[in-house]
N, C-alpha and C. Protein backbone atom coordinates (compact mmCIF):
# COMPACT_ATOMS: atom_id res chain seq x y z
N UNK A 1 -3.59 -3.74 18.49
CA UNK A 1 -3.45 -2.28 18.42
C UNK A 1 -1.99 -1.94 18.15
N UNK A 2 -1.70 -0.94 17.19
CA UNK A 2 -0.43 -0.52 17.07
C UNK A 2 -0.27 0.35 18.00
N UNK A 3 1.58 0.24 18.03
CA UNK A 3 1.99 1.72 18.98
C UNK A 3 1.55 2.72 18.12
N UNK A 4 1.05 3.74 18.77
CA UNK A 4 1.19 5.16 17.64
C UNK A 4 2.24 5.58 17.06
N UNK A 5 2.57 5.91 16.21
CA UNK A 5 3.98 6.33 15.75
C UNK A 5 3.50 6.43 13.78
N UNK A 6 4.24 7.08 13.12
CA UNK A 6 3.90 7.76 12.32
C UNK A 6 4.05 6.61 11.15
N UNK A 7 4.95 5.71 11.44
CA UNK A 7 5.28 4.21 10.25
C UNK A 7 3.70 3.28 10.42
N UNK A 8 2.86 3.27 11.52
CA UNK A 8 1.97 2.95 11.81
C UNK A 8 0.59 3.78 11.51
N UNK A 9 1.13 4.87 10.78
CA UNK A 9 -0.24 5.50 10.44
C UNK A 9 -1.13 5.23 8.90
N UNK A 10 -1.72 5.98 8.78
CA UNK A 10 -2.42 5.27 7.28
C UNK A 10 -2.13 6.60 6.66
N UNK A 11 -1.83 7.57 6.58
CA UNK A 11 -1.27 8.81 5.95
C UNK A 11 0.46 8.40 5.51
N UNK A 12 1.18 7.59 6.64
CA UNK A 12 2.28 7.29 5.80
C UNK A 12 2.64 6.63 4.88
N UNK A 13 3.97 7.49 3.91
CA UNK A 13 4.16 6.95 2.79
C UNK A 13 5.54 6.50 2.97
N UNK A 14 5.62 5.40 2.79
CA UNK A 14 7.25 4.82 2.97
C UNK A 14 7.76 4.96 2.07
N UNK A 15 9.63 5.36 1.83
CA UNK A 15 10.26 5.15 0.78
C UNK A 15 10.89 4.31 0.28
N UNK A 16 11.12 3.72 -0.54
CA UNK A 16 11.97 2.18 -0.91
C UNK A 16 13.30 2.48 -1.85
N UNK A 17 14.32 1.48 -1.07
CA UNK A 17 15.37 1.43 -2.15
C UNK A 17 15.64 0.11 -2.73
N UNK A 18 16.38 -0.07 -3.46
CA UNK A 18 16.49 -1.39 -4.03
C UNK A 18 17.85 -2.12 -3.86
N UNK A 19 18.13 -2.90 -2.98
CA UNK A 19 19.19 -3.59 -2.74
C UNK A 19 19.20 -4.50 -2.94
N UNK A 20 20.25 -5.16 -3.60
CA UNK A 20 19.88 -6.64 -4.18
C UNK A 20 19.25 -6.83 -5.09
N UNK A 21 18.15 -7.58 -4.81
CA UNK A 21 17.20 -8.23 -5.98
C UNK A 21 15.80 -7.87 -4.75
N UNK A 22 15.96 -7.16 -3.61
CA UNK A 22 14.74 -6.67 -3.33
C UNK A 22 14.76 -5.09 -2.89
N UNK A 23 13.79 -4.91 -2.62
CA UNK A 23 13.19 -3.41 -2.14
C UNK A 23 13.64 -3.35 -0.38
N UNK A 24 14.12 -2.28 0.01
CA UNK A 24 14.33 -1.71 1.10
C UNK A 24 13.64 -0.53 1.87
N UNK A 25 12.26 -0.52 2.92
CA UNK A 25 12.22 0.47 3.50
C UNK A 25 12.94 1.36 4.19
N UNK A 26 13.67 2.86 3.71
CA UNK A 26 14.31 3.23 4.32
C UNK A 26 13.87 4.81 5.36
N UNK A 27 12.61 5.28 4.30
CA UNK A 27 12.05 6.14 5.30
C UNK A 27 10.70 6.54 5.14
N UNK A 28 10.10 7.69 5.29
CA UNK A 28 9.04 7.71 4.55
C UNK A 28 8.65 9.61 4.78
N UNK A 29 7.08 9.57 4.38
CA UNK A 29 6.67 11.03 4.67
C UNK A 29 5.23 10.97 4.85
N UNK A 30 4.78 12.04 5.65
CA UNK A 30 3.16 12.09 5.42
C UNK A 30 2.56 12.40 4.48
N UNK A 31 1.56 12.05 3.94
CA UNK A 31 0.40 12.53 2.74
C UNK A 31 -0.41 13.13 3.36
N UNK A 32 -0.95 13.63 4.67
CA UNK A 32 -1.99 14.06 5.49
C UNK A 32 -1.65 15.76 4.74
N UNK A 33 -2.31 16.20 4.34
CA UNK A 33 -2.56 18.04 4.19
C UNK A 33 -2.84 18.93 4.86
N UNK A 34 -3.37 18.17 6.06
CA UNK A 34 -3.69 18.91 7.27
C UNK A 34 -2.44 19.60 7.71
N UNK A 35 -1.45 19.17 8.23
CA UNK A 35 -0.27 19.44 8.46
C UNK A 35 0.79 20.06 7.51
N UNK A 36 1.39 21.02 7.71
CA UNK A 36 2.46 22.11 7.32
C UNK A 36 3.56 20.86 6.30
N UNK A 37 3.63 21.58 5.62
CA UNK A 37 4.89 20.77 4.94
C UNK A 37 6.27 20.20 5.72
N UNK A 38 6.81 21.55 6.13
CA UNK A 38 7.91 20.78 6.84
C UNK A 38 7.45 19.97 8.07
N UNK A 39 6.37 19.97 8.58
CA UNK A 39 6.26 18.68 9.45
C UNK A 39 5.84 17.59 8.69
N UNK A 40 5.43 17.38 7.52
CA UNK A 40 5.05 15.97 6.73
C UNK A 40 6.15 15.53 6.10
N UNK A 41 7.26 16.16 5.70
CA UNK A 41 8.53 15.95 4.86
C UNK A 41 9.86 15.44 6.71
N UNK A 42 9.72 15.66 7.21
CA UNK A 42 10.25 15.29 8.66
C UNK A 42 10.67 14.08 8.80
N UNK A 43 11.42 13.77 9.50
CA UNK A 43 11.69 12.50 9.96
C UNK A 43 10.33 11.70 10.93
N UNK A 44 10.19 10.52 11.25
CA UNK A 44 8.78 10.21 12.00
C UNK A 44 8.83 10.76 13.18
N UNK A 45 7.79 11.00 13.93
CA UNK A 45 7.41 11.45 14.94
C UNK A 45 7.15 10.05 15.60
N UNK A 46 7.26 10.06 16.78
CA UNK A 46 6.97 9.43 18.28
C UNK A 46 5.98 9.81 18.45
N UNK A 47 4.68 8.60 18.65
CA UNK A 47 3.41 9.68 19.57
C UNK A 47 3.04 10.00 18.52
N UNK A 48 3.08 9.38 16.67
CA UNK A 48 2.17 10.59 16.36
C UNK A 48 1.88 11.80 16.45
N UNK A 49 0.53 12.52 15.63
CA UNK A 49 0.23 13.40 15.51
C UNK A 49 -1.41 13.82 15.66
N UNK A 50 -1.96 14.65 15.87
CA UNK A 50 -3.68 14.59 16.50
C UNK A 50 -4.12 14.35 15.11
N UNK A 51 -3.33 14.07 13.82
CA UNK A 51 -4.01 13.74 12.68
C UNK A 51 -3.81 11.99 12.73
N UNK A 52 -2.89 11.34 13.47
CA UNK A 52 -2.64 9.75 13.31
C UNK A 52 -4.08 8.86 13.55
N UNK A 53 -4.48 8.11 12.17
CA UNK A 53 -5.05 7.23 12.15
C UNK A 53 -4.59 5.61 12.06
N UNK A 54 -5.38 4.45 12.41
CA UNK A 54 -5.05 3.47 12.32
C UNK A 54 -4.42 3.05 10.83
N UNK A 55 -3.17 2.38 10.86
CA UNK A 55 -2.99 1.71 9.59
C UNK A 55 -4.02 0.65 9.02
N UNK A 56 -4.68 0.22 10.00
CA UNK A 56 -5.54 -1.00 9.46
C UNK A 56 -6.49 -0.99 8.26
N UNK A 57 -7.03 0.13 8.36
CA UNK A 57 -8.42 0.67 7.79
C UNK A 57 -7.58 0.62 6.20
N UNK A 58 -6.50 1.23 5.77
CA UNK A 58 -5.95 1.03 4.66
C UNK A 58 -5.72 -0.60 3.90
N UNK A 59 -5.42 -1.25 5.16
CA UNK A 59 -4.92 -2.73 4.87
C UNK A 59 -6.12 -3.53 3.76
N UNK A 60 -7.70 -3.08 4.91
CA UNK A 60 -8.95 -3.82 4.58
C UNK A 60 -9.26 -3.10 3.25
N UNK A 61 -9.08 -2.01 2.80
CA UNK A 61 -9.02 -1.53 1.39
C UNK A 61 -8.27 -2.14 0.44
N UNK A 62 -7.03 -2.39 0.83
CA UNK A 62 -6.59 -2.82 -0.33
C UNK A 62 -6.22 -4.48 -0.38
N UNK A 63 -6.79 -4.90 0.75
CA UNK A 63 -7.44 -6.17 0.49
C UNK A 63 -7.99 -6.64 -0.23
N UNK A 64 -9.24 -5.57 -0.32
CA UNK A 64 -10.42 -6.06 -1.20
C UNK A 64 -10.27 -5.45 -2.99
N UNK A 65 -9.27 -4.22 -2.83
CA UNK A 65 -9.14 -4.06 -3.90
C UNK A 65 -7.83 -5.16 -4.93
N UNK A 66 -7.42 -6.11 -3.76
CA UNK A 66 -6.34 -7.15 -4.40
C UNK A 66 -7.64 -8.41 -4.70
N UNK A 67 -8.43 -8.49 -4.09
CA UNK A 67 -9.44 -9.66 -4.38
C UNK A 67 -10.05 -9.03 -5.93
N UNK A 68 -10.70 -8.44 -5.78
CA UNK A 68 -11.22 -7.39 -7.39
C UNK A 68 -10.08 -7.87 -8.41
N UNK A 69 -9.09 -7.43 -8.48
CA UNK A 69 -8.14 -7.62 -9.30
C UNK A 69 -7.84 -9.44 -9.58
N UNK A 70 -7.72 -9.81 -8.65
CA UNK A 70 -7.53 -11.33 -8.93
C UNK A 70 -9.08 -11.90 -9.91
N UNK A 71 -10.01 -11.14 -9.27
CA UNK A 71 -10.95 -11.87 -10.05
C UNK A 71 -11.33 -11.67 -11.30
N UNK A 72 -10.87 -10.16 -11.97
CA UNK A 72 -10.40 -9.92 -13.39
C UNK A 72 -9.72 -10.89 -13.98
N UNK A 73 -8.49 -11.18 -12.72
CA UNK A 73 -7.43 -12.07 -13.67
C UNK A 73 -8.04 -13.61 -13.87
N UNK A 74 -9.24 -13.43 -13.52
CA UNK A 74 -9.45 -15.15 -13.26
C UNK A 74 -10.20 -15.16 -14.59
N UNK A 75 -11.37 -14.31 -14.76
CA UNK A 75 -12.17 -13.80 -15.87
C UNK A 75 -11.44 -14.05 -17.12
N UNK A 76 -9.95 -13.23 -17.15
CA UNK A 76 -9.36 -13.00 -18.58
C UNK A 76 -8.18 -14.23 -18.70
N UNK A 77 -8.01 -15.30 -17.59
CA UNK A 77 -7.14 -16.48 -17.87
C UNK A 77 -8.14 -17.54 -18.18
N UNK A 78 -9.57 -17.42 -18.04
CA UNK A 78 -10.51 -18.02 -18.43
C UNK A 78 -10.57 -17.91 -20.09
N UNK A 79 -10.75 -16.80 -20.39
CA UNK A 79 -10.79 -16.35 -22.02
C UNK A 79 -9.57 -16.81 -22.68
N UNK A 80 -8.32 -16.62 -22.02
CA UNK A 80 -7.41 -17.21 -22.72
C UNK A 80 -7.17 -18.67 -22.55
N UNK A 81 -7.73 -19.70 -21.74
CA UNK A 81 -8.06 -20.74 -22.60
C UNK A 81 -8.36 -21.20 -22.97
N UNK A 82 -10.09 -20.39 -22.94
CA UNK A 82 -10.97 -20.61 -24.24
C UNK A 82 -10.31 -20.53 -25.52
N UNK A 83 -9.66 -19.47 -25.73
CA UNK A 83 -9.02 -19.39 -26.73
C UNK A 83 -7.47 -20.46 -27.55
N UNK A 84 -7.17 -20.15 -26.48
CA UNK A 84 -6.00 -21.35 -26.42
C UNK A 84 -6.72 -23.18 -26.95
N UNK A 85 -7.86 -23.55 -26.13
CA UNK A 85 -8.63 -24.59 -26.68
C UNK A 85 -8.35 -24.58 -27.56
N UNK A 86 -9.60 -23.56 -28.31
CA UNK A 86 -10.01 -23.51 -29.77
C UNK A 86 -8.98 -23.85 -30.55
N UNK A 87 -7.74 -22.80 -30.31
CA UNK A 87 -6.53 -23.43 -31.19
C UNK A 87 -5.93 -24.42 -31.35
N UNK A 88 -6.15 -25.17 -29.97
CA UNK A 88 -5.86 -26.54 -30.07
C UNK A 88 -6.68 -27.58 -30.93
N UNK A 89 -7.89 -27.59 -30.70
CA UNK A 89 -8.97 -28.35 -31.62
C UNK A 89 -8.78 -28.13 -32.82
């Protein structure tokens, strides 16, 4: 179980910077609509909000939507060396 807190919710959107040669979380905002703008544009809240849901439920989504995608890529690296073969023969 996560602490509640708003980096832990599935409405948050983190922001990234780029330092180095990688990406940096440095803050984020809510996507929830329920809530007033200037409380979604805010710094995070402690404790959440009576809109905070589990982050998890997002995770198992795009789990499965990273499995989907791999299996496209498996499909179309298949075709290309069918193809690739052929050219070889």
């Amino acid at each position: 179980m996560y602490d509640i807190d708003c980096r832990n919710c599935i409405y948050y959107m983190p922001h990234y910077i780029l330092s180095g040669f990688q990406y940096r979380a440095i803050d984020g905002h809510c996507l929830n609509t329920n809530l007033p703008f200037r409380t979604r544009h805010r710094l995070c809240l402690k404790g959440g909000c009576s809109f905070w849901e589990e982050k998890q439920k997002d995770i198992v989504s795009e789990a499965k939507s990273i499995k989907e995608i791999i299996s496209l890529m498996q499909v179309r690296l298949d075709e290309l060396l069918s193809i690739l073969q052929n050219y070889i023969d």
